[in-house]
Protein backbone atom coordinates (compact mmCIF):
# COMPACT_ATOMS: atom_id res chain seq x y z
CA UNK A 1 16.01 16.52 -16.04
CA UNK A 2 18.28 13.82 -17.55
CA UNK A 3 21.31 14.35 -14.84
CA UNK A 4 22.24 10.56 -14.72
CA UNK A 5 25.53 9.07 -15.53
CA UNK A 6 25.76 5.08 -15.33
CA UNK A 7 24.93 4.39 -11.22
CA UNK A 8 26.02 7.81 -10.33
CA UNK A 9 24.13 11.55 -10.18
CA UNK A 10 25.74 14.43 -11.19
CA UNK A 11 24.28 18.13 -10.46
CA UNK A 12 23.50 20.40 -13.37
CA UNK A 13 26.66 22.26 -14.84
CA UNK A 14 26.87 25.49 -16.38
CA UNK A 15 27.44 24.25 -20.18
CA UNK A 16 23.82 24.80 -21.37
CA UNK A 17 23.13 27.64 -19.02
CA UNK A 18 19.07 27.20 -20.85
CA UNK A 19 19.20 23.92 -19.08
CA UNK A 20 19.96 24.56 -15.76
CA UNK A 21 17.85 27.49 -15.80
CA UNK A 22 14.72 25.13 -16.61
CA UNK A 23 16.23 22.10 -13.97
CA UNK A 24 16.05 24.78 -11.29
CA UNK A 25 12.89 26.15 -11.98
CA UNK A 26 11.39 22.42 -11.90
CA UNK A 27 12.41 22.30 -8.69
CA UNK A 28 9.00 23.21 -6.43
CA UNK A 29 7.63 20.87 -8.64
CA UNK A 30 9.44 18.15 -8.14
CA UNK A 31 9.01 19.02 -4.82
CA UNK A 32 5.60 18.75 -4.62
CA UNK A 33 5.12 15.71 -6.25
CA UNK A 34 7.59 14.25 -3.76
CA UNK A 35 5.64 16.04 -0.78
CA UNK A 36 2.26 14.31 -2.21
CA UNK A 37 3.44 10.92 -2.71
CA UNK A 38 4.31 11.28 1.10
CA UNK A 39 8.14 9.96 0.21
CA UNK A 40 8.92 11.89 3.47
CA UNK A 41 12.06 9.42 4.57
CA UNK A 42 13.82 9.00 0.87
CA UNK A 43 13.60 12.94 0.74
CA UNK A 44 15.09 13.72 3.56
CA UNK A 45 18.21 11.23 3.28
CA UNK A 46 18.58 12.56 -0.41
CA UNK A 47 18.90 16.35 1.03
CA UNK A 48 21.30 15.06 3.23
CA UNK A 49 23.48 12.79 1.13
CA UNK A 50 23.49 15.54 -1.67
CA UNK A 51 22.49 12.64 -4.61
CA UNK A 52 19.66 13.09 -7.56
CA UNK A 53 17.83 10.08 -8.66
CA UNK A 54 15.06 9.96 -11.12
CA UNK A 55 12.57 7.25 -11.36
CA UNK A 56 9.66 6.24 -13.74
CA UNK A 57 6.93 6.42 -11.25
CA UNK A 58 8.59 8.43 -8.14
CA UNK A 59 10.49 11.84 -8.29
CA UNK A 60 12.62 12.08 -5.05
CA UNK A 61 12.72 15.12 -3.47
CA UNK A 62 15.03 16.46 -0.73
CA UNK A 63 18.00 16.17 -2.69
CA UNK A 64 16.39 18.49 -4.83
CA UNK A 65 17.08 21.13 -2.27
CA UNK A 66 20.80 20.55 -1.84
CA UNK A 67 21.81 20.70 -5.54
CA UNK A 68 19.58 23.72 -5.87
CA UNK A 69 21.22 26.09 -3.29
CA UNK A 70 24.42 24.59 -4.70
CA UNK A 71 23.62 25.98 -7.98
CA UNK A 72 21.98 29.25 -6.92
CA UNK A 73 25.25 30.38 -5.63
CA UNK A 74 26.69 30.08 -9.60
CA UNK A 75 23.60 31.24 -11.03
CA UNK A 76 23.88 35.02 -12.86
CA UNK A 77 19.99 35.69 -12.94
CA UNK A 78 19.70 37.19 -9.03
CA UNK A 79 15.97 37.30 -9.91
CA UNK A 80 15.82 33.55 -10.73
CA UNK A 81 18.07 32.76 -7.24
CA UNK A 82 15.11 34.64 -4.81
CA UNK A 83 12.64 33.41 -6.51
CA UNK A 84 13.80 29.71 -6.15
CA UNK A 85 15.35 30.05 -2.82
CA UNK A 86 12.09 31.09 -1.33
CA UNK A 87 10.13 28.25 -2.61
CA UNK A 88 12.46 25.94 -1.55
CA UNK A 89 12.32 27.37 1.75
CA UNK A 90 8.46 27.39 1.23
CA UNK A 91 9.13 23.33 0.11
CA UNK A 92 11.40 22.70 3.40
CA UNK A 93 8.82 24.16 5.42
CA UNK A 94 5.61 22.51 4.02
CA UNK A 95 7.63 19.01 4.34
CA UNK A 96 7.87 19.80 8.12
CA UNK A 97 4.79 20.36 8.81
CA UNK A 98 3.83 17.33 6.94
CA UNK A 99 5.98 15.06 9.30
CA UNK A 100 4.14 17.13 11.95
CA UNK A 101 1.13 16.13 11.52
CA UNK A 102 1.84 12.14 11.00
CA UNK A 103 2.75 12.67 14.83
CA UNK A 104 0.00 15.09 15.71
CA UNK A 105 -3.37 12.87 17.84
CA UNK A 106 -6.33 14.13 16.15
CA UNK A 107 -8.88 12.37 18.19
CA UNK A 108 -8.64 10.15 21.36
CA UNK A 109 -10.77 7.06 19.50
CA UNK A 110 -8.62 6.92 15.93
CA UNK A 111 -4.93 6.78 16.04
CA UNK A 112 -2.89 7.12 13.07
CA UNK A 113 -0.26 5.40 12.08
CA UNK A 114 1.66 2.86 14.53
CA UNK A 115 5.81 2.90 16.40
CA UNK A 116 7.32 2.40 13.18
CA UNK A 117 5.78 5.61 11.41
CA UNK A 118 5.89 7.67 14.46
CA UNK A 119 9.56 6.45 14.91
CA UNK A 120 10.04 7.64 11.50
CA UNK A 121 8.66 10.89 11.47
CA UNK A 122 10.43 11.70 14.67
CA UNK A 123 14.12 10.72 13.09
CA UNK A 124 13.15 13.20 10.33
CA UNK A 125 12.24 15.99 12.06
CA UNK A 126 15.28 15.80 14.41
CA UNK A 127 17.09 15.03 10.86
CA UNK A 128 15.57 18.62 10.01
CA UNK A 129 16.40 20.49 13.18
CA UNK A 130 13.27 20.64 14.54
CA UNK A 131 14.26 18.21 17.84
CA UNK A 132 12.43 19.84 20.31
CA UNK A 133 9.49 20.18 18.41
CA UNK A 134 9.87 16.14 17.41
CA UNK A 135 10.30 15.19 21.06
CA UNK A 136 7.25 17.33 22.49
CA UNK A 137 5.01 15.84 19.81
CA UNK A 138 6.38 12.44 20.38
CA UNK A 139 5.53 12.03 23.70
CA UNK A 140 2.12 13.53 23.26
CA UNK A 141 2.01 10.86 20.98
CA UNK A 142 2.82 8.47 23.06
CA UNK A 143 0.45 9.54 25.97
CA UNK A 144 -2.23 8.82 23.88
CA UNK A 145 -1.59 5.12 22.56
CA UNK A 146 -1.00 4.30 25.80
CA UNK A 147 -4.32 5.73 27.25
CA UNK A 148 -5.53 4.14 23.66
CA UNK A 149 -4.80 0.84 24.48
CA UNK A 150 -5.63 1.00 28.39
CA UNK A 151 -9.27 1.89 27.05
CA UNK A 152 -9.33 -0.96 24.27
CA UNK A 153 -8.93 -3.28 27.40
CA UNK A 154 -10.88 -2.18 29.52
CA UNK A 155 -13.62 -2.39 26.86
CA UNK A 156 -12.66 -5.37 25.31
CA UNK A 157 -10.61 -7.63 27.73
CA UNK A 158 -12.42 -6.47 30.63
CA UNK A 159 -15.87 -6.92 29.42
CA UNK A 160 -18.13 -9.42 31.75
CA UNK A 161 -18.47 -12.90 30.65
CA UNK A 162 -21.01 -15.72 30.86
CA UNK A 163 -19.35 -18.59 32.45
CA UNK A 164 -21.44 -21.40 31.87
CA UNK A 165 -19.12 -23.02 29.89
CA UNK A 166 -15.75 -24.76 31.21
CA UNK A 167 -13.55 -23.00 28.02
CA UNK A 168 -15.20 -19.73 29.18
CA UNK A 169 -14.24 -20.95 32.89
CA UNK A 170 -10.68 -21.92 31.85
CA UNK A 171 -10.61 -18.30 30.12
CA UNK A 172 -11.04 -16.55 33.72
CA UNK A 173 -8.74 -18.44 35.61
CA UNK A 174 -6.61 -17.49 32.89
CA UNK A 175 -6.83 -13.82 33.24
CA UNK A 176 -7.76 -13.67 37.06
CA UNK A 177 -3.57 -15.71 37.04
CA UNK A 178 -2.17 -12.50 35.09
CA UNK A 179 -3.18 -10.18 37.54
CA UNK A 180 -1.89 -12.39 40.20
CA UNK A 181 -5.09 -13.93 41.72
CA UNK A 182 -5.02 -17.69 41.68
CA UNK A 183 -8.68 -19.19 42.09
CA UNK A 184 -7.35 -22.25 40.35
CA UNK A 185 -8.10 -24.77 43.26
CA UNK A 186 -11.26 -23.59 44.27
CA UNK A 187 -12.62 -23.81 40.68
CA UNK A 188 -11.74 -26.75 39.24
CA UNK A 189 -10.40 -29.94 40.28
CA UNK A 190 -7.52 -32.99 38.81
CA UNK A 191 -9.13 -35.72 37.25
CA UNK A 192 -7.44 -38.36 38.97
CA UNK A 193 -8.46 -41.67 36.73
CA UNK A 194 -8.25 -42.40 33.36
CA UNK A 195 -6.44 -41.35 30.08
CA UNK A 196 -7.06 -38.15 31.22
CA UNK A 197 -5.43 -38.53 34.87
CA UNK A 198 -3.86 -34.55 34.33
CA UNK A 199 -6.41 -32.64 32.65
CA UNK A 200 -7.91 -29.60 34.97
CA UNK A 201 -12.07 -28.96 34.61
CA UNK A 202 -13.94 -26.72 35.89
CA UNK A 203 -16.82 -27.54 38.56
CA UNK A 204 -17.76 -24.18 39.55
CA UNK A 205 -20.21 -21.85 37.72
CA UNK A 206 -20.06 -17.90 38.13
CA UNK A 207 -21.82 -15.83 36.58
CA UNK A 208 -20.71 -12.46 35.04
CA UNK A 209 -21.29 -9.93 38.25
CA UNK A 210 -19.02 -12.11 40.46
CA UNK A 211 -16.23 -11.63 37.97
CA UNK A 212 -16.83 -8.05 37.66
CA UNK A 213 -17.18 -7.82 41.19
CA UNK A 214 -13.71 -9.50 41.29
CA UNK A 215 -12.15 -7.14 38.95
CA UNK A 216 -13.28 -4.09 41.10
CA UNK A 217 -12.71 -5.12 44.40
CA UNK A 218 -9.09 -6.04 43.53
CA UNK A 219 -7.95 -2.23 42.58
CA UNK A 220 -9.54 -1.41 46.12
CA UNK A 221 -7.99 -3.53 47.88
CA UNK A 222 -4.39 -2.53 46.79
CA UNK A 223 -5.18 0.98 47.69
CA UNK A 224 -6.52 0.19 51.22
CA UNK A 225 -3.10 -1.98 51.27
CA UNK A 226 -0.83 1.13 50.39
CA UNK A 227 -3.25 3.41 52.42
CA UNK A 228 -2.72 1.19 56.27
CA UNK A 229 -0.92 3.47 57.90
CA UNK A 230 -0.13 4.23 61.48
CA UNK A 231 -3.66 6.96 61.79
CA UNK A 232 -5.45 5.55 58.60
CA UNK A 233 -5.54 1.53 60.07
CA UNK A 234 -8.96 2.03 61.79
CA UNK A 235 -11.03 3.86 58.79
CA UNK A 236 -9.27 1.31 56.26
CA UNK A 237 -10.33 -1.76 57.83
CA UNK A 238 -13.68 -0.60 58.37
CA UNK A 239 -13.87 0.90 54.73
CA UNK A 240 -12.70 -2.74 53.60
CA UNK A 241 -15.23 -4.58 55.97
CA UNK A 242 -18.29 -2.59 54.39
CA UNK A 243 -17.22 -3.86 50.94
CA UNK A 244 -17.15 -7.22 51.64
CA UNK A 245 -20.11 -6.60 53.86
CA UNK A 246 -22.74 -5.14 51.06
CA UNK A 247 -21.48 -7.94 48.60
CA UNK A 248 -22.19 -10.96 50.74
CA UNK A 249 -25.84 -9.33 51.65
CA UNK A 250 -26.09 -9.32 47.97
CA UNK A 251 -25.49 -12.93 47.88
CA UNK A 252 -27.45 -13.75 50.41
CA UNK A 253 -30.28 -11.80 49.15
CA UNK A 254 -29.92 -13.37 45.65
CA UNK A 255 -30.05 -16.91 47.11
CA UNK A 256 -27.63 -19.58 46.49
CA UNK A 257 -28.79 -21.84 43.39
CA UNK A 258 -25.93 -22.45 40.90
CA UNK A 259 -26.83 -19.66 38.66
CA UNK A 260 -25.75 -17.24 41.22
């Protein structure tokens, strides 16, 4: 498969007629060497831009298909020309479904790949005329690393706390900011004396059900908010009082030490 002149490739010609008879019947096998190595991108811009490289380690492939119909046309042997045409339109379609599945979500808890992959896969595919099939997977893809990553925080960045620590104090404040609740002023206070004159700390201990309670009621409370309508008013004001209502008897019941 020695095709290559200086920096430039040049297709098989019909001079040794033995040679290009064993070039194109390499060709599923270059093709599957290319479609194993997962060289998905370099393929496809080498069936488009019609050039044959070879490599030590790496044997491109979508170019292959290109030169290959080109020389089927010439070719005398019509049993050679089937026989190669449909593997290459065996090749085409295995490659597809290749870049098919890098998009594919095979379980809600592992995600393969990441944007740049998908982003790649999806260029292909539309590369290979196969757009509507590349945007329907796409934004199934995308469905899912969204719900992905709303799960991974409510796991992990939502998870309850112990506070009894100012950094873990300064850490809640923090978050409880941006969602757009400022306790800031009733938790800590200005030190107004000494080399430290600006530095915020944290005089108030919660403990992890407060926070959570926090975190819950705040959803609610938006929804009542959207939900106060002209007939609705009465029932969402009570439905808010009864909240509040069951929490503080909570508190009350659970006494009032600095643990609680």
């Amino acid at each position: 498969l020695n095709f290559v002149k200086g920096s430039k490739t040049e297709p098989p010609t019909k001079q040794n007629s033995a040679e290009e008879a064993d070039w194109v019947r390499e060709l599923p096998d270059e093709l599957d060497v290319c479609i194993a190595q997962r060289d998905f991108d370099a393929a496809v811009d080498l069936l488009f831009e019609g050039t044959y490289t070879i490599k030590i380690l790496l044997s491109i492939t979508r170019e292959i298909f290109c030169l290959g119909r080109d020389y089927l046309n010439e070719c005398s042997d019509a049993a050679l020309v089937q026989e190669v045409k449909e593997k290459l339109d065996l090749k085409q379609d295995q490659l597809t479904d290749k870049l098919c599945k890098e998009l594919k979500i095979l379980s809600d808890k592992y995600l393969q790949g990441g944007p740049k992959s998908t982003r790649k896969a999806v260029m292909l595919l539309v590369r290979l005329g196969k757009a509507s099939q590349a945007c329907d997977l796409y934004l199934k893809n995308r469905a899912a690393t969204m719900k992905h990553a709303i799960r991974e925080l409510k796991e992990d960045k939502w998870r309850q706390y112990n506070l009894q620590s100012e950094s873990n104090m300064h850490r809640f404040v923090q978050e409880m900011k941006d969602i757009g609740i400022s306790i800031e002023d009733m938790v800590c206070e200005r030190s107004l004396r000494g080399p430290n004159a600006t530095e915020d700390r944290c005089w108030l201990w919660l403990t992890g059900q407060v926070c959570h309670f926090v975190r819950c009621i705040m959803p609610f409370v938006y929804d009542i908010a959207y939900l106060r309508v002209k007939n609705f008013i009465p029932f969402c004001d009570e439905s808010f009082t009864n909240v509040w209502k069951t929490e503080l008897e909570y508190l009350e019941r659970s006494g009032t030490t600095v643990d609680q």
